[in-house]
N, C-alpha and C. Protein backbone atom coordinates (compact mmCIF):
# COMPACT_ATOMS: atom_id res chain seq x y z
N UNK A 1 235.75 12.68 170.63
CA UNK A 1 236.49 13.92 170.71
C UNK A 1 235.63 15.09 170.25
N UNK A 2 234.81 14.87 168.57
CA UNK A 2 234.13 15.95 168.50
C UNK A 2 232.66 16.23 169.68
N UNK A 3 232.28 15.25 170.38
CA UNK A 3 231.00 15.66 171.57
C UNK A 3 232.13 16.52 172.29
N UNK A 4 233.07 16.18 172.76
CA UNK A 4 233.96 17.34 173.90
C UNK A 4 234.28 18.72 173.61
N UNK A 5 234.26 18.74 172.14
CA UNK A 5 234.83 19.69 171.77
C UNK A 5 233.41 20.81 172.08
N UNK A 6 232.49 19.98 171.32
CA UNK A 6 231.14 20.31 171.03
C UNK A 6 230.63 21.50 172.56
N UNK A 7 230.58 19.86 173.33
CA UNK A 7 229.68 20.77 174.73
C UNK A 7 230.96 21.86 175.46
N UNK A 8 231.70 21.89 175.01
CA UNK A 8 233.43 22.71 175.59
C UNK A 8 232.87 24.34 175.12
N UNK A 9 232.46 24.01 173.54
CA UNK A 9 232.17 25.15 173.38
C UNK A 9 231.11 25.95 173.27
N UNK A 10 230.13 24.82 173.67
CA UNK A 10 228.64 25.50 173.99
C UNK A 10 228.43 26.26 175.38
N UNK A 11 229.18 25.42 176.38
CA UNK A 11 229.11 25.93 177.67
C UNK A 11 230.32 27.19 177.72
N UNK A 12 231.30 27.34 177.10
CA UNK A 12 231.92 28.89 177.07
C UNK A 12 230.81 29.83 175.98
N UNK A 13 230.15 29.87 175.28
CA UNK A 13 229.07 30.54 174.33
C UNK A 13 228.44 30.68 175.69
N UNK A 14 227.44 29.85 176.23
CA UNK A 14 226.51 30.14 177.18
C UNK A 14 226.94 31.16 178.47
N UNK A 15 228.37 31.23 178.92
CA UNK A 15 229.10 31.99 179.88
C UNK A 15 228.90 33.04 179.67
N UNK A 16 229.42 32.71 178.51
CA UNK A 16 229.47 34.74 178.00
C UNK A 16 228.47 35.25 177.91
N UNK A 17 227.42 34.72 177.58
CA UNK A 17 225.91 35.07 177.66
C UNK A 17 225.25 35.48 179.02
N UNK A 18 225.69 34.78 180.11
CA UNK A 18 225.57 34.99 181.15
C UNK A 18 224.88 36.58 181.48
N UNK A 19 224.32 36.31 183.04
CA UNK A 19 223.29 37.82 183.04
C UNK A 19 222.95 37.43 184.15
N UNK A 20 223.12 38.56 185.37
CA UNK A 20 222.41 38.61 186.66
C UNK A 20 221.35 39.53 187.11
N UNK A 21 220.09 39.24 187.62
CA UNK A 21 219.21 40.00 187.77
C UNK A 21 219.35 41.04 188.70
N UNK A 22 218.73 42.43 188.40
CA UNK A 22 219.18 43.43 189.20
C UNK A 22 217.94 44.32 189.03
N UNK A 23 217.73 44.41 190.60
CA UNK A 23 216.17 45.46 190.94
C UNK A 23 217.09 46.20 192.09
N UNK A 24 216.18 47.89 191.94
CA UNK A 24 216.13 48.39 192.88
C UNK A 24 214.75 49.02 193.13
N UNK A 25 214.34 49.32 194.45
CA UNK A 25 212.76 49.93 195.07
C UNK A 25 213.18 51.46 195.47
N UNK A 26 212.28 51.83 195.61
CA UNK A 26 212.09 53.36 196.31
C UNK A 26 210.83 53.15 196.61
N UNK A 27 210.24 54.41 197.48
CA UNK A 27 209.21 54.91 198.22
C UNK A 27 208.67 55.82 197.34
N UNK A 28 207.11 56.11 197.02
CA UNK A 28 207.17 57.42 195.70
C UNK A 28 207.10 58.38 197.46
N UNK A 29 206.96 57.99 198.48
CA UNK A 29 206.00 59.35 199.64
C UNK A 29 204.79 59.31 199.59
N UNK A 30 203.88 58.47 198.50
CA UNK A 30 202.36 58.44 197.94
C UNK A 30 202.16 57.48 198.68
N UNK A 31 202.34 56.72 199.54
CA UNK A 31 201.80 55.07 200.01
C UNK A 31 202.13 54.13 198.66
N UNK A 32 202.97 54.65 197.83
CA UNK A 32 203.16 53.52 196.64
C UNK A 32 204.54 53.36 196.55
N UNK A 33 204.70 52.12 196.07
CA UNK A 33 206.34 51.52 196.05
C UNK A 33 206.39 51.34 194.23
N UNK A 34 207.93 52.04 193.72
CA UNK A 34 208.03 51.53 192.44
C UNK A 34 209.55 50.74 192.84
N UNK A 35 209.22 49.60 191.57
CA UNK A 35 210.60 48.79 191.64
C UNK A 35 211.23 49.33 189.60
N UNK A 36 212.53 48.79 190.01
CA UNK A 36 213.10 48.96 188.69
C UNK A 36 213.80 48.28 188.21
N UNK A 37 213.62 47.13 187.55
CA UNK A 37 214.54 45.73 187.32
C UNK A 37 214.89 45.83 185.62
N UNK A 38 215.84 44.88 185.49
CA UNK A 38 216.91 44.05 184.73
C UNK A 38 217.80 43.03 184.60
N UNK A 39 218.61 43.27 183.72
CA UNK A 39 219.96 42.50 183.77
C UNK A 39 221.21 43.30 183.86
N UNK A 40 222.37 42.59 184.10
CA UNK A 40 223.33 43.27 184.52
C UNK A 40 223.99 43.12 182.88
N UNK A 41 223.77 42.90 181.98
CA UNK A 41 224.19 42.73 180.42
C UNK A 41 223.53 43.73 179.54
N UNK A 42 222.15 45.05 180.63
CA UNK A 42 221.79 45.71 180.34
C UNK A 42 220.31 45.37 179.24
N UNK A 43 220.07 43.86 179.55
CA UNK A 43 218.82 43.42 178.91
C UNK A 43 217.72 44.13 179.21
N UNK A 44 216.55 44.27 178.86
CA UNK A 44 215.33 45.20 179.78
C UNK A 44 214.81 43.81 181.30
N UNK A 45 214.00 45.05 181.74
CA UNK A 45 213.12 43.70 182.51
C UNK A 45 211.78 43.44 182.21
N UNK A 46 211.61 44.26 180.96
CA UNK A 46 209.97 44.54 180.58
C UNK A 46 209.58 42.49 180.45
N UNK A 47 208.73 42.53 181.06
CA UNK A 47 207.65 41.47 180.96
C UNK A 47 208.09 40.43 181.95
N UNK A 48 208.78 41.22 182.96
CA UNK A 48 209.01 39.91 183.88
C UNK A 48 208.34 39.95 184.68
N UNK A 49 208.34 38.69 185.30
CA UNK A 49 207.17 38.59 186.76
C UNK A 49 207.09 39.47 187.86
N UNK A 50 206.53 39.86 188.51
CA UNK A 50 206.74 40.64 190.04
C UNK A 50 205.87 40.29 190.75
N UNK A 51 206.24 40.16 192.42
CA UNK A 51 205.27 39.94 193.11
C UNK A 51 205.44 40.38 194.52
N UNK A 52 204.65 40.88 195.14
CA UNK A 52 204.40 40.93 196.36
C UNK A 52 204.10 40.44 197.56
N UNK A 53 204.92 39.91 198.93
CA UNK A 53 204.45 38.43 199.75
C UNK A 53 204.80 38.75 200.97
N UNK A 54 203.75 38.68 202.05
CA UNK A 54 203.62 38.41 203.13
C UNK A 54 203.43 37.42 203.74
N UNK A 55 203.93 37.14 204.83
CA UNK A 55 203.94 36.19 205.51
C UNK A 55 204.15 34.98 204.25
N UNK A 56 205.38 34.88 202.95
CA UNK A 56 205.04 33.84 201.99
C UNK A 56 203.97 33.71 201.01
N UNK A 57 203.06 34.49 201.60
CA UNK A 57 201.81 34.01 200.54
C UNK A 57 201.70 35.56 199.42
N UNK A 58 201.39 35.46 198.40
CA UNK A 58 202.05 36.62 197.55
C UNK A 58 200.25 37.43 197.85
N UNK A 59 200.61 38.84 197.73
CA UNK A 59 199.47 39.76 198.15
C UNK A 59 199.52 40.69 196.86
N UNK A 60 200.53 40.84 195.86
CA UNK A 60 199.93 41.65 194.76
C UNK A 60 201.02 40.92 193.86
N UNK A 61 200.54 41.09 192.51
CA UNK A 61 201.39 40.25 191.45
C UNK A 61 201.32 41.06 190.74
N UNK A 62 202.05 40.93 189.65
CA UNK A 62 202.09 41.47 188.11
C UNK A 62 203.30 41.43 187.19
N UNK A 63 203.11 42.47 186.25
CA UNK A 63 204.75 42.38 185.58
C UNK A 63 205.42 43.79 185.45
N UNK A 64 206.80 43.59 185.20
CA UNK A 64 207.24 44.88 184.58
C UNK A 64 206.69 45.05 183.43
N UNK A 65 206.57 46.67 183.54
CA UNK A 65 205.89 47.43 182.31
C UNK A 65 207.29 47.78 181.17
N UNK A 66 206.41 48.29 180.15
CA UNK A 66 207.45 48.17 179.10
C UNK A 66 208.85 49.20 179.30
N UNK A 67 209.12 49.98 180.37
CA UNK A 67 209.60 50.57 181.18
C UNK A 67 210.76 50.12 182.48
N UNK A 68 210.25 48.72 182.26
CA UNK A 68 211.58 47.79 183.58
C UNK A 68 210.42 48.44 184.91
N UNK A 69 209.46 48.79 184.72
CA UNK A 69 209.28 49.14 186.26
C UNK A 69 207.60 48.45 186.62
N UNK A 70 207.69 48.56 188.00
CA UNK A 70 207.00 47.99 188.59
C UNK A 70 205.61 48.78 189.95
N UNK A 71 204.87 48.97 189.73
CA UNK A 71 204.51 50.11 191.06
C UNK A 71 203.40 49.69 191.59
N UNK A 72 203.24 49.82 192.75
CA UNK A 72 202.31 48.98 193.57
C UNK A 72 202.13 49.51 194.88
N UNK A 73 200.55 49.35 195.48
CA UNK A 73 200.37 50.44 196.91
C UNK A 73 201.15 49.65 197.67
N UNK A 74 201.79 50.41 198.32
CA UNK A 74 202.83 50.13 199.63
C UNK A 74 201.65 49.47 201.05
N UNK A 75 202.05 47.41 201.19
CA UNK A 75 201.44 47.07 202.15
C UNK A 75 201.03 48.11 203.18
N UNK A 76 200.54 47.75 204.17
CA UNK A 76 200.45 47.99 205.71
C UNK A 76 201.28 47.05 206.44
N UNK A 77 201.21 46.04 205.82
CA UNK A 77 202.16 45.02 206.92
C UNK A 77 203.87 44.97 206.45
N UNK A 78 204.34 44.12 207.29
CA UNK A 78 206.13 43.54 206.64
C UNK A 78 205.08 43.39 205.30
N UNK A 79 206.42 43.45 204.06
CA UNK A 79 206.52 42.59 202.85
C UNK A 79 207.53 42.25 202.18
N UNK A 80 207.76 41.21 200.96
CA UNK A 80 209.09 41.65 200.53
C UNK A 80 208.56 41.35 198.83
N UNK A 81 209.44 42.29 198.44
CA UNK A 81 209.26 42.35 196.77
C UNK A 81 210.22 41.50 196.20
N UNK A 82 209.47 40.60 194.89
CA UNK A 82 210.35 39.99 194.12
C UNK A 82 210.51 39.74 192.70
N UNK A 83 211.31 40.43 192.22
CA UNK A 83 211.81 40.34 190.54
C UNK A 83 211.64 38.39 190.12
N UNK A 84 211.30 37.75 189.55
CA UNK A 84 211.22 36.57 189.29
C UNK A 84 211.75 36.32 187.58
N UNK A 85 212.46 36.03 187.21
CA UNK A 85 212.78 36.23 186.15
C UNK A 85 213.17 34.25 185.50
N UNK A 86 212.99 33.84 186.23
CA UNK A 86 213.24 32.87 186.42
C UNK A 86 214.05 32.13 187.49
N UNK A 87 214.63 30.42 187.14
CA UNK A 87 215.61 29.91 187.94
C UNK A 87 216.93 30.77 187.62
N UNK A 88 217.45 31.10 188.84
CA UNK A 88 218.54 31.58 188.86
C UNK A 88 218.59 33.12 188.52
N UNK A 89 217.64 33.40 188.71
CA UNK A 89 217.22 35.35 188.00
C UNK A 89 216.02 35.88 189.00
N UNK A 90 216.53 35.47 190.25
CA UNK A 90 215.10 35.83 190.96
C UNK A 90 216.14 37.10 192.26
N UNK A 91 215.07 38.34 191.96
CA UNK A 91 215.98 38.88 193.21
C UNK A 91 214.59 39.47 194.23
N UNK A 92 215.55 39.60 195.37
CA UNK A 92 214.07 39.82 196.47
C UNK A 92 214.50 41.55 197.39
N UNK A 93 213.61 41.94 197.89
CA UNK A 93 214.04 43.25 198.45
C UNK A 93 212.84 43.20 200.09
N UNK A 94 213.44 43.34 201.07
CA UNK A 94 212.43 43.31 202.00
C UNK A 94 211.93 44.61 201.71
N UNK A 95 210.89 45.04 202.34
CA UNK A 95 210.01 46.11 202.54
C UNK A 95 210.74 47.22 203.31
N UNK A 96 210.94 47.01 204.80
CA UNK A 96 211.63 47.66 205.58
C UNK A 96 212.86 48.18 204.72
N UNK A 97 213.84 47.63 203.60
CA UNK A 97 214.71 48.20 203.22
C UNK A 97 214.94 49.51 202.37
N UNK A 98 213.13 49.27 201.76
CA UNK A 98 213.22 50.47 201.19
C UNK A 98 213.28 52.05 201.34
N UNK A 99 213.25 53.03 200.64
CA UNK A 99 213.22 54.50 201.85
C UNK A 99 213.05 54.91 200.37
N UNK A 100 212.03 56.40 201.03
CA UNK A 100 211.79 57.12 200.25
C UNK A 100 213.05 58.02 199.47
């Protein structure tokens, strides 16, 4: 009875904790793209992964700066940008979607 109780109330603790990743992109007009990520619990996104991928294969990497943001020369080709924050915290943005 006390394991039920136990994992009953670890997994409502962990709920509430809960947090969905959230980026948005713009165009600066410079040939450069900034992104601007987080959580939806208002966590930062400073030090998370980012990356850049064409055709799948990633063409610029890095992280958010201590700022949640991200900035990087705007391909020539399709691309799509992705917040990586982990399993279950990964968000993606095609290229084409963005606008200055």
């Amino acid at each position: 009875m006390f394991k039920k109780i136990l994992l009953t109330s670890i997994l409502l603790i962990s709920s509430l904790d809960a947090h969905t990743a959230i980026m948005t992109c713009f165009d600066n007009g410079d040939d450069s793209i900034t992104c601007e990520g987080g959580f939806s619990n208002g966590s930062s996104g400073s030090g998370v992964r980012m990356y850049v991928k064409h055709d799948d294969k990633k063409i610029i990497e890095g992280l958010m700066n201590e700022n949640s943001e991200f900035t990087f020369s705007k391909p020539q080709n399709s691309y799509e940008v992705v917040f990586d924050a982990g399993e279950g915290h990964v968000v993606s943005i095609k290229g084409k979607e963005i606008i200055e």
